[in-house]
N, C-alpha and C. Protein backbone atom coordinates (compact mmCIF):
# COMPACT_ATOMS: atom_id res chain seq x y z
N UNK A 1 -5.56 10.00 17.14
CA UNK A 1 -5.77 9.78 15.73
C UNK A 1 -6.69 8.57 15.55
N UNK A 2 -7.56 9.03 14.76
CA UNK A 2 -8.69 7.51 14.64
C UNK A 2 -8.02 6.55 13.81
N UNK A 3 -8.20 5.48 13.63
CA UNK A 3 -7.93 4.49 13.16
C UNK A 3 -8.62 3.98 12.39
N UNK A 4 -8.32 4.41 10.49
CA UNK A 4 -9.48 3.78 9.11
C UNK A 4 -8.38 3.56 8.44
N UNK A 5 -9.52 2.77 7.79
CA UNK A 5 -8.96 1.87 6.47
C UNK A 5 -8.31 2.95 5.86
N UNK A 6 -7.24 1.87 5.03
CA UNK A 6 -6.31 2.79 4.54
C UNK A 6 -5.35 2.22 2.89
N UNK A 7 -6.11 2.55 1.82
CA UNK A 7 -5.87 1.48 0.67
C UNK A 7 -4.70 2.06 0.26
N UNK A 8 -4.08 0.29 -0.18
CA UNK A 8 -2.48 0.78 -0.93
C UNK A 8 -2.72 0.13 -2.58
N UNK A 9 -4.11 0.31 -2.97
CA UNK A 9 -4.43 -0.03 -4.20
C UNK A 9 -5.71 1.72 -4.39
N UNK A 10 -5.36 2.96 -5.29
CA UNK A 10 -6.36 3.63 -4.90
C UNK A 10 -7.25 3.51 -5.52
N UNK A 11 -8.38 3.82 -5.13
CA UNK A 11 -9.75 4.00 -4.94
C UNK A 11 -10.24 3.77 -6.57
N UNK A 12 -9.55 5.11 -7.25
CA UNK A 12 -9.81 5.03 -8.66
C UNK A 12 -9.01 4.25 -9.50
N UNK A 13 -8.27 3.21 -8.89
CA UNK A 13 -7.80 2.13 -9.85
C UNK A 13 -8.57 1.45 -9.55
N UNK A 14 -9.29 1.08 -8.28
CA UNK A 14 -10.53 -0.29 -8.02
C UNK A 14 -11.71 0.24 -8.58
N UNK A 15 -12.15 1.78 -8.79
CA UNK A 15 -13.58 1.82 -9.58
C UNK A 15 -13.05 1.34 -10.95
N UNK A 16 -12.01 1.00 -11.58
CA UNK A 16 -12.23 0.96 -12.89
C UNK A 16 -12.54 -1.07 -12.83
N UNK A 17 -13.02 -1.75 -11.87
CA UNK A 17 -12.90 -3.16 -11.94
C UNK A 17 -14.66 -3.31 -11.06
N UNK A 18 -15.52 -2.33 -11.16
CA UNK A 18 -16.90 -2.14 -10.77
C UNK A 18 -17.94 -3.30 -10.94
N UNK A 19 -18.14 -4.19 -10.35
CA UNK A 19 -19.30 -5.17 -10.81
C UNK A 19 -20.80 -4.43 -10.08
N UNK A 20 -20.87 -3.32 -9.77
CA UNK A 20 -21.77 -2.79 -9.07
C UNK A 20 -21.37 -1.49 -9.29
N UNK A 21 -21.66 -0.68 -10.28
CA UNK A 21 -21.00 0.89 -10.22
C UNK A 21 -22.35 1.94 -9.06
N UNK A 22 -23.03 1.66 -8.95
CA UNK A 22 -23.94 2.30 -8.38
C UNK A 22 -23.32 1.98 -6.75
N UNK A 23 -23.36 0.90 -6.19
CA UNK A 23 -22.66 0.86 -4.99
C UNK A 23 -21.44 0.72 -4.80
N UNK A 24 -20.68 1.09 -6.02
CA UNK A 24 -19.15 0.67 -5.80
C UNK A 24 -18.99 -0.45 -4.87
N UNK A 25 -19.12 -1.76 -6.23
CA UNK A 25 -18.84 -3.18 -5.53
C UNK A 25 -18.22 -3.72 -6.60
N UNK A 26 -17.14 -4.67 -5.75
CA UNK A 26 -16.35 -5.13 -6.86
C UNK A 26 -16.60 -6.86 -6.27
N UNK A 27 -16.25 -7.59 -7.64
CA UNK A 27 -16.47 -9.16 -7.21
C UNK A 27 -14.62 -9.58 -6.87
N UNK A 28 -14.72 -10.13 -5.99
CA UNK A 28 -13.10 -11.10 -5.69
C UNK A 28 -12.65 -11.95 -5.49
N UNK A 29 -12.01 -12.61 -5.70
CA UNK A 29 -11.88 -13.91 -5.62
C UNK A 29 -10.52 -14.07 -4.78
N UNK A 30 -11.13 -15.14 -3.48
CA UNK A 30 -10.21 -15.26 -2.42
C UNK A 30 -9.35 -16.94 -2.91
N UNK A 31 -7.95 -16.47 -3.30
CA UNK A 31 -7.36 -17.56 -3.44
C UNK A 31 -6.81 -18.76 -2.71
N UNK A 32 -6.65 -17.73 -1.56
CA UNK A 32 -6.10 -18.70 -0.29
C UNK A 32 -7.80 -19.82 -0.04
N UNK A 33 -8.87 -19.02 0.26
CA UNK A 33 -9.70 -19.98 0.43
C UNK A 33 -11.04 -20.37 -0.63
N UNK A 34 -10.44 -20.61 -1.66
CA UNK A 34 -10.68 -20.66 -2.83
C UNK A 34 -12.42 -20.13 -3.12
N UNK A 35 -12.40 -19.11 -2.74
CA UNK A 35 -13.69 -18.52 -3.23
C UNK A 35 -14.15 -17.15 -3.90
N UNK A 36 -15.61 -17.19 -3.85
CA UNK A 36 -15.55 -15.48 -4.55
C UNK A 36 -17.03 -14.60 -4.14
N UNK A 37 -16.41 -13.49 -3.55
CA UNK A 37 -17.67 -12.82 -3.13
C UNK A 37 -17.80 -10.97 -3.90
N UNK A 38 -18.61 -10.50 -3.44
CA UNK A 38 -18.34 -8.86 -3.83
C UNK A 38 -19.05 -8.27 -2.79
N UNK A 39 -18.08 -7.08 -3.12
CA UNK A 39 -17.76 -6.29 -1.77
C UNK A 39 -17.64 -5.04 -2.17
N UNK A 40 -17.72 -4.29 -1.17
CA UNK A 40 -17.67 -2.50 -1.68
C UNK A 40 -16.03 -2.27 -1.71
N UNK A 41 -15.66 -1.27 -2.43
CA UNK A 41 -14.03 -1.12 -2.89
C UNK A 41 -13.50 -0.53 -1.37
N UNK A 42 -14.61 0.04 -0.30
CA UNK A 42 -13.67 0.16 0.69
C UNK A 42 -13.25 -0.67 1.76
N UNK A 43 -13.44 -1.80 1.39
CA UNK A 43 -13.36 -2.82 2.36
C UNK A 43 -12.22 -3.84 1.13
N UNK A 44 -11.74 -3.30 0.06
CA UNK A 44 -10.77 -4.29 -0.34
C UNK A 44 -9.57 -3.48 -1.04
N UNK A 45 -7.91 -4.33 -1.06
CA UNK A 45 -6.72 -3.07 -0.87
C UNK A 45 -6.86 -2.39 -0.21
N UNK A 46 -7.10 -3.00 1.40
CA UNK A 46 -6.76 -1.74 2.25
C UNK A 46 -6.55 -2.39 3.39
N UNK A 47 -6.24 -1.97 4.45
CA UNK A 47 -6.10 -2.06 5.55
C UNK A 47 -6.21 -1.37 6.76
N UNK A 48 -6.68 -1.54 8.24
CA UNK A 48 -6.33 -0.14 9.26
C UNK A 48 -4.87 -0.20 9.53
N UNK A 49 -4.97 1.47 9.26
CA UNK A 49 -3.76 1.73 9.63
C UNK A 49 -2.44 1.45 8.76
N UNK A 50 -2.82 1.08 7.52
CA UNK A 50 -1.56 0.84 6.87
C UNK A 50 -0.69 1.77 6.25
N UNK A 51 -1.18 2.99 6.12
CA UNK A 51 0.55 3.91 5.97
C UNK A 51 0.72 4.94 7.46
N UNK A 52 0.23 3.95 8.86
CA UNK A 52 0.66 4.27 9.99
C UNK A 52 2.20 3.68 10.40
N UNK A 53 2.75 4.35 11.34
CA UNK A 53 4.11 3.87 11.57
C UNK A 53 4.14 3.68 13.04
N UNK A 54 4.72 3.17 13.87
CA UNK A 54 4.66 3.52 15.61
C UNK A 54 6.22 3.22 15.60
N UNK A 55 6.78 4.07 16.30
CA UNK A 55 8.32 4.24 16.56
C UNK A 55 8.37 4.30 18.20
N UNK A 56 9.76 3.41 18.88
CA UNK A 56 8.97 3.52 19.85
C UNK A 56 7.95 3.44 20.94
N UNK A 57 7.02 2.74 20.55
CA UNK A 57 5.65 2.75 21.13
C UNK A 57 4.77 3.52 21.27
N UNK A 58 5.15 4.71 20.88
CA UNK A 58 4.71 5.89 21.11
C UNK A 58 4.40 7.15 20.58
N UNK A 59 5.31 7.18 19.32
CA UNK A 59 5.16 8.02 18.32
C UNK A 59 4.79 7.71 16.77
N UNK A 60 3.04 7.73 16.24
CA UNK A 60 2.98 7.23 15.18
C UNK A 60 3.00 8.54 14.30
N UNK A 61 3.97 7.91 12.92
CA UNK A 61 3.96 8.55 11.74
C UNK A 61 3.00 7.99 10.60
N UNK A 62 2.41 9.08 10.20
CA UNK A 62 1.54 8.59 9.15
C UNK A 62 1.84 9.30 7.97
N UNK A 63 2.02 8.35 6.41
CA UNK A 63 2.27 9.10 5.38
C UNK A 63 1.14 9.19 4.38
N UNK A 64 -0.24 8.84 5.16
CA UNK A 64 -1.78 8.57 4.15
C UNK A 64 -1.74 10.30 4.00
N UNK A 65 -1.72 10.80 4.48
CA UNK A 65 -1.72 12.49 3.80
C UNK A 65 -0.42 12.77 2.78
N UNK A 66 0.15 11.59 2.29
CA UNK A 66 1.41 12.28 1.50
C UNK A 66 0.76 10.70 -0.13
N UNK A 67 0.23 9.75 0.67
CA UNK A 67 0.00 9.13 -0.35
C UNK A 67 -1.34 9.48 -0.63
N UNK A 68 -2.11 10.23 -0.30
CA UNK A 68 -3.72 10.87 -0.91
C UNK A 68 -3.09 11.98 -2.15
N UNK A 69 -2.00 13.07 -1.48
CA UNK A 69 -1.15 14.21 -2.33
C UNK A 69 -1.04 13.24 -3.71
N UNK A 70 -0.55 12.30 -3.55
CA UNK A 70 0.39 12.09 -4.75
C UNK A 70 -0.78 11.29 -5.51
N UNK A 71 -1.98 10.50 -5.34
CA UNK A 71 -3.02 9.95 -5.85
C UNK A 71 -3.65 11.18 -6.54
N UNK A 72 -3.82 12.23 -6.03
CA UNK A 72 -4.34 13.66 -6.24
C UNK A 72 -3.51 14.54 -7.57
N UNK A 73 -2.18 14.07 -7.41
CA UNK A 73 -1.12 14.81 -8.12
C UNK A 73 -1.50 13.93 -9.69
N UNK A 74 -1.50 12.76 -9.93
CA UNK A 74 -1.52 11.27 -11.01
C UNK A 74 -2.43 11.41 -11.38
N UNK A 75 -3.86 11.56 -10.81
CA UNK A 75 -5.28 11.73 -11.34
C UNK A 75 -5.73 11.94 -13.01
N UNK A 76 -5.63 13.32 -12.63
CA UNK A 76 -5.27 14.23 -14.33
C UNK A 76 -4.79 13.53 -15.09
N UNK A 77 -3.61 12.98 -15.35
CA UNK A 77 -3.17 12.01 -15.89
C UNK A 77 -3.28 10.24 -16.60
N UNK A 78 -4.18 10.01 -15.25
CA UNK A 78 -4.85 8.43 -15.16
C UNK A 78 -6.29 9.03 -16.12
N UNK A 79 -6.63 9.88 -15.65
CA UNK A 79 -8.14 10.31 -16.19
C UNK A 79 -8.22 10.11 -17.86
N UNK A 80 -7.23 11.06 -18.11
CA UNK A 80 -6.97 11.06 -19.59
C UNK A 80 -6.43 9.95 -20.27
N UNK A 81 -5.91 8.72 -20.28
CA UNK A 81 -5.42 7.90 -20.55
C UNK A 81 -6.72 7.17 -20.59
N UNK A 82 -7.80 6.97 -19.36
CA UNK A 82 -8.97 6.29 -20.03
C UNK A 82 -9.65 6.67 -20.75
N UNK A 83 -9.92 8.17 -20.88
CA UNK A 83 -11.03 8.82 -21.42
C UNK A 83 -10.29 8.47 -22.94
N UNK A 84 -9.43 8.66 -23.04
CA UNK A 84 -8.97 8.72 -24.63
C UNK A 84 -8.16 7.42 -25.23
N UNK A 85 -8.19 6.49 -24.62
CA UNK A 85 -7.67 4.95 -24.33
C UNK A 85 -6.17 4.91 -25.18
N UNK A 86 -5.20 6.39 -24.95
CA UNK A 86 -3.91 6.14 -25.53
C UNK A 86 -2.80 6.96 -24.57
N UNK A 87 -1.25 7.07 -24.87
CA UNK A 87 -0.56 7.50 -24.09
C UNK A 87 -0.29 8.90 -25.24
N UNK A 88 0.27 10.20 -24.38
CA UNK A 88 0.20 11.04 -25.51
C UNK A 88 2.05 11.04 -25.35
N UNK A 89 2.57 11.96 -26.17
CA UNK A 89 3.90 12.09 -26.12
C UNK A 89 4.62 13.22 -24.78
N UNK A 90 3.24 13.84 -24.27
CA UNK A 90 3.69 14.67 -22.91
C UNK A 90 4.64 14.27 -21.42
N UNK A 91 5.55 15.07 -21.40
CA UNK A 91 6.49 14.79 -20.51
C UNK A 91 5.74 14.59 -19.06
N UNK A 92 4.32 16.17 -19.10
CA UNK A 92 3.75 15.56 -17.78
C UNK A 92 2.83 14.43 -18.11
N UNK A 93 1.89 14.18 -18.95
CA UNK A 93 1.58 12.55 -18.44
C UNK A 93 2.95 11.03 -17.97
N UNK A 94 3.68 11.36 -18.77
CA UNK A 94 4.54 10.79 -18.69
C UNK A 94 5.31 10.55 -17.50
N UNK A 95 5.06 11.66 -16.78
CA UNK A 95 6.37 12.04 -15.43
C UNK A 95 5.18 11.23 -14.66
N UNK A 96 3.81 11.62 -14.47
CA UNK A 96 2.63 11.62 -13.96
C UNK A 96 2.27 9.97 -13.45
N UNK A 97 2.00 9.40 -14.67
CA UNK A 97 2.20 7.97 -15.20
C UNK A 97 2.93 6.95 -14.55
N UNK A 98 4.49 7.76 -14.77
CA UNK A 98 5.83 6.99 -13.71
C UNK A 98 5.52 7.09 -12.37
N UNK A 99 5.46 8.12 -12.20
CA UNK A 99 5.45 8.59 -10.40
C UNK A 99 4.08 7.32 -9.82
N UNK A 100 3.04 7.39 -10.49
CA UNK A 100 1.88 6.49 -9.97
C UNK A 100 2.43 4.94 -9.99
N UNK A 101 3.25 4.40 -10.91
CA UNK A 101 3.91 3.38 -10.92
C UNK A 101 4.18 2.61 -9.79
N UNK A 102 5.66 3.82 -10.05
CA UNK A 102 6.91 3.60 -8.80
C UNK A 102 5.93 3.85 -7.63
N UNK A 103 4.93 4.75 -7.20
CA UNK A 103 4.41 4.50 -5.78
C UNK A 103 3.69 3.54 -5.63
N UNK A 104 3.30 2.97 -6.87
CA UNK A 104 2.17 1.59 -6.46
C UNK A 104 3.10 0.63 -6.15
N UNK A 105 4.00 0.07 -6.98
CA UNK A 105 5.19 -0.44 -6.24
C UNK A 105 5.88 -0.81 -5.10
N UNK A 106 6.21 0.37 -4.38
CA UNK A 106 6.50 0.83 -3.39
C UNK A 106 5.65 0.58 -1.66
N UNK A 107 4.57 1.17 -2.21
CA UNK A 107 3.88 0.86 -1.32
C UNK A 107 2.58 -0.15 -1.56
N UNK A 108 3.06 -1.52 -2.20
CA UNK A 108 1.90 -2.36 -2.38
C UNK A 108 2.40 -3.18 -1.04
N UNK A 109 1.55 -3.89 -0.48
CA UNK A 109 1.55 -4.91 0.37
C UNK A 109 2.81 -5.77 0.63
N UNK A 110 2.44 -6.50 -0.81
CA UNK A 110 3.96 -7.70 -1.46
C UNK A 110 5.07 -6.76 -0.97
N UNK A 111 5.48 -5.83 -1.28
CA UNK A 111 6.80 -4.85 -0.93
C UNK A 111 7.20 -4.71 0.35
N UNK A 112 5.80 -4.29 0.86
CA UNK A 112 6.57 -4.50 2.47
C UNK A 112 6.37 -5.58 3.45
N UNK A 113 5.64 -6.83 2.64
CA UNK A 113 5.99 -7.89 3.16
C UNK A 113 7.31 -8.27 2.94
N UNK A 114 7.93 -8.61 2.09
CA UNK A 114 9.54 -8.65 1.55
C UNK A 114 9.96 -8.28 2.40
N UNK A 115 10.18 -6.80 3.30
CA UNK A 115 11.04 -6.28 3.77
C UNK A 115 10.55 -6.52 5.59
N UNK A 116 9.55 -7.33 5.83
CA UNK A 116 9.40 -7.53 6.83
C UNK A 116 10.08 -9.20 6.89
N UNK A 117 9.74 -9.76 6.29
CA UNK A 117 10.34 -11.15 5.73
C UNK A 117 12.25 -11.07 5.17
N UNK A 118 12.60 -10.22 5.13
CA UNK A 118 13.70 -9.99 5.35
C UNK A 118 14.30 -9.50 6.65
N UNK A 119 13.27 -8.70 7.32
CA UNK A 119 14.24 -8.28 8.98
C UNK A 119 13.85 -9.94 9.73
N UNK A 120 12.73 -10.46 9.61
CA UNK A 120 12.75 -11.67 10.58
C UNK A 120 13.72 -12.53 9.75
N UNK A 121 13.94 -12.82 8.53
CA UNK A 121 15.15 -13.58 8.61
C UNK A 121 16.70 -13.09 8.70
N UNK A 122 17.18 -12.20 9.13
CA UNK A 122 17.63 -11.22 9.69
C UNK A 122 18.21 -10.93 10.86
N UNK A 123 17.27 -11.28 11.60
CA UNK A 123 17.26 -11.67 13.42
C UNK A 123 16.94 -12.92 13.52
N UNK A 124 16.66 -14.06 12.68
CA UNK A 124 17.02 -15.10 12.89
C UNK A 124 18.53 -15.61 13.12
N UNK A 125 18.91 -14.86 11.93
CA UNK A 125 20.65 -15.33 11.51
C UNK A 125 20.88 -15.02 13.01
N UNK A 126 21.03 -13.88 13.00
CA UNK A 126 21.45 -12.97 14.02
C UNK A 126 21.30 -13.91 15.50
N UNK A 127 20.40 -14.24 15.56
CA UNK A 127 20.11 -15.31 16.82
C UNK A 127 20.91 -16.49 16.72
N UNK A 128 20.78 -16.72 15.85
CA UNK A 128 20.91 -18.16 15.63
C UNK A 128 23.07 -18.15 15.87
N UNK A 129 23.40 -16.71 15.40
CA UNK A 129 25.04 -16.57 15.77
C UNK A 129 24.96 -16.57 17.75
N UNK A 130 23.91 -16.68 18.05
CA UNK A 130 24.35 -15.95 19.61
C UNK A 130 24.05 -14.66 20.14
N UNK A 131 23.64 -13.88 19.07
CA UNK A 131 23.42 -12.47 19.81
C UNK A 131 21.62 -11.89 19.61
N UNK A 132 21.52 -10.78 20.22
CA UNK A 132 20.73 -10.11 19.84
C UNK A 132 20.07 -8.92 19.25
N UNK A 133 19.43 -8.74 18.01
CA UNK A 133 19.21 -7.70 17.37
C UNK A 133 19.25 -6.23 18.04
N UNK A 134 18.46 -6.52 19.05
CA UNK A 134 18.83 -5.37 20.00
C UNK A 134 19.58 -5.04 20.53
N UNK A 135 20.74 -5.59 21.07
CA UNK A 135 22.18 -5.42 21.85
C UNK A 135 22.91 -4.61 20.59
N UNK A 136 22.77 -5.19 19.41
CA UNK A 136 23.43 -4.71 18.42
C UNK A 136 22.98 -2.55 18.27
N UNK A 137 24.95 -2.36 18.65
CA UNK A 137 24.38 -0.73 18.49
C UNK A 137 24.09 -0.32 17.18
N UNK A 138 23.08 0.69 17.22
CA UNK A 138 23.04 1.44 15.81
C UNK A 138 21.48 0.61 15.53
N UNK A 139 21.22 -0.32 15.52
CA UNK A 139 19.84 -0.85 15.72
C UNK A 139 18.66 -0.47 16.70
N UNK A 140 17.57 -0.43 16.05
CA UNK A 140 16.38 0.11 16.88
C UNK A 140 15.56 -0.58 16.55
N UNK A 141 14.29 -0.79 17.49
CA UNK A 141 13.36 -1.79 16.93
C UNK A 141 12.28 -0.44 16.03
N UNK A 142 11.49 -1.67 14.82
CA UNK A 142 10.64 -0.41 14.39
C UNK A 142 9.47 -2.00 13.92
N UNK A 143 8.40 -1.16 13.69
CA UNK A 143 7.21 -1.95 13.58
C UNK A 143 5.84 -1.00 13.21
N UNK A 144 5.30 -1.48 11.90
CA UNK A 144 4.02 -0.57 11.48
C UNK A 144 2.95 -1.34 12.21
N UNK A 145 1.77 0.03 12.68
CA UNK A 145 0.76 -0.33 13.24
C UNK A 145 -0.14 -1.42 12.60
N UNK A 146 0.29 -1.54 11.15
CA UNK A 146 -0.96 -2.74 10.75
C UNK A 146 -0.15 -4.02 10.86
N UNK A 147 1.28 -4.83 11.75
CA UNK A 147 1.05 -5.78 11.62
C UNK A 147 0.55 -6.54 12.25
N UNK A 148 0.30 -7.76 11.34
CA UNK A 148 -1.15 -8.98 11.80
C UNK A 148 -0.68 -10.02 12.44
């Protein structure tokens, strides 16, 4: 499996922030090192490999074909909301709307930093009692291919 970028911000939420619509470039501003450049939208919200999984060492799961589906599924929905700059009373924009939400949510960055920042403090405790995460039955180690 090749290994590409892989945005957990999509594509058509970053064309709507275009400082370059002809090359799809957006301007950004890096807070950590307090600056600001522009860049093409596929080189920002994204990462390699980020809805890759490796279980194992050996077996990667990837859910970028289930989060393209559901970007694909919201579309229709996102489309019409700009074109007509209101919400209508329809259950499917509505259902449409939510679902894009809860997955941006879900799978933004911040989210699964939290939950990586929760297993290392986690197996700290855990250490810090004397034992090890791994000895512990019913535990398995797990780790996504994009961490840095």
């Amino acid at each position: 499996m090749a290994a590409q970028n892989q945005h957990y911000v999509p594509k058509f939420i970053l064309r709507q922030f275009l400082s370059d619509e002809a090359n799809e470039r957006v301007a950004v501003y890096d807070k950590y090192e307090d600056r600001s450049f522009v860049t093409a939208i596929k080189n920002v919200m994204a990462e390699r490999r980020f809805h890759d999984f490796m279980f194992n060492d050996d077996w990667i799961v990837s859910f970028e074909p289930l989060a393209c589906g559901a970007e694909d599924m919201v579309l229709p929905a996102y489309k019409e909301v700009l074109a007509t700059r209101r919400l209508t009373d329809s259950p499917e924009q509505k259902g449409a709307l939510a679902l894009l939400m809860a997955f941006q949510f879900l799978r933004a960055k911040a989210h699964r930093d939290r939950w990586k920042h929760f297993e290392n403090g986690l197996k700290e405790q855990i250490e810090k009692m004397g034992f090890r995460l791994q000895a512990i039955p019913g535990t398995r180690q797990f780790r996504g291919h994009n961490t840095n």
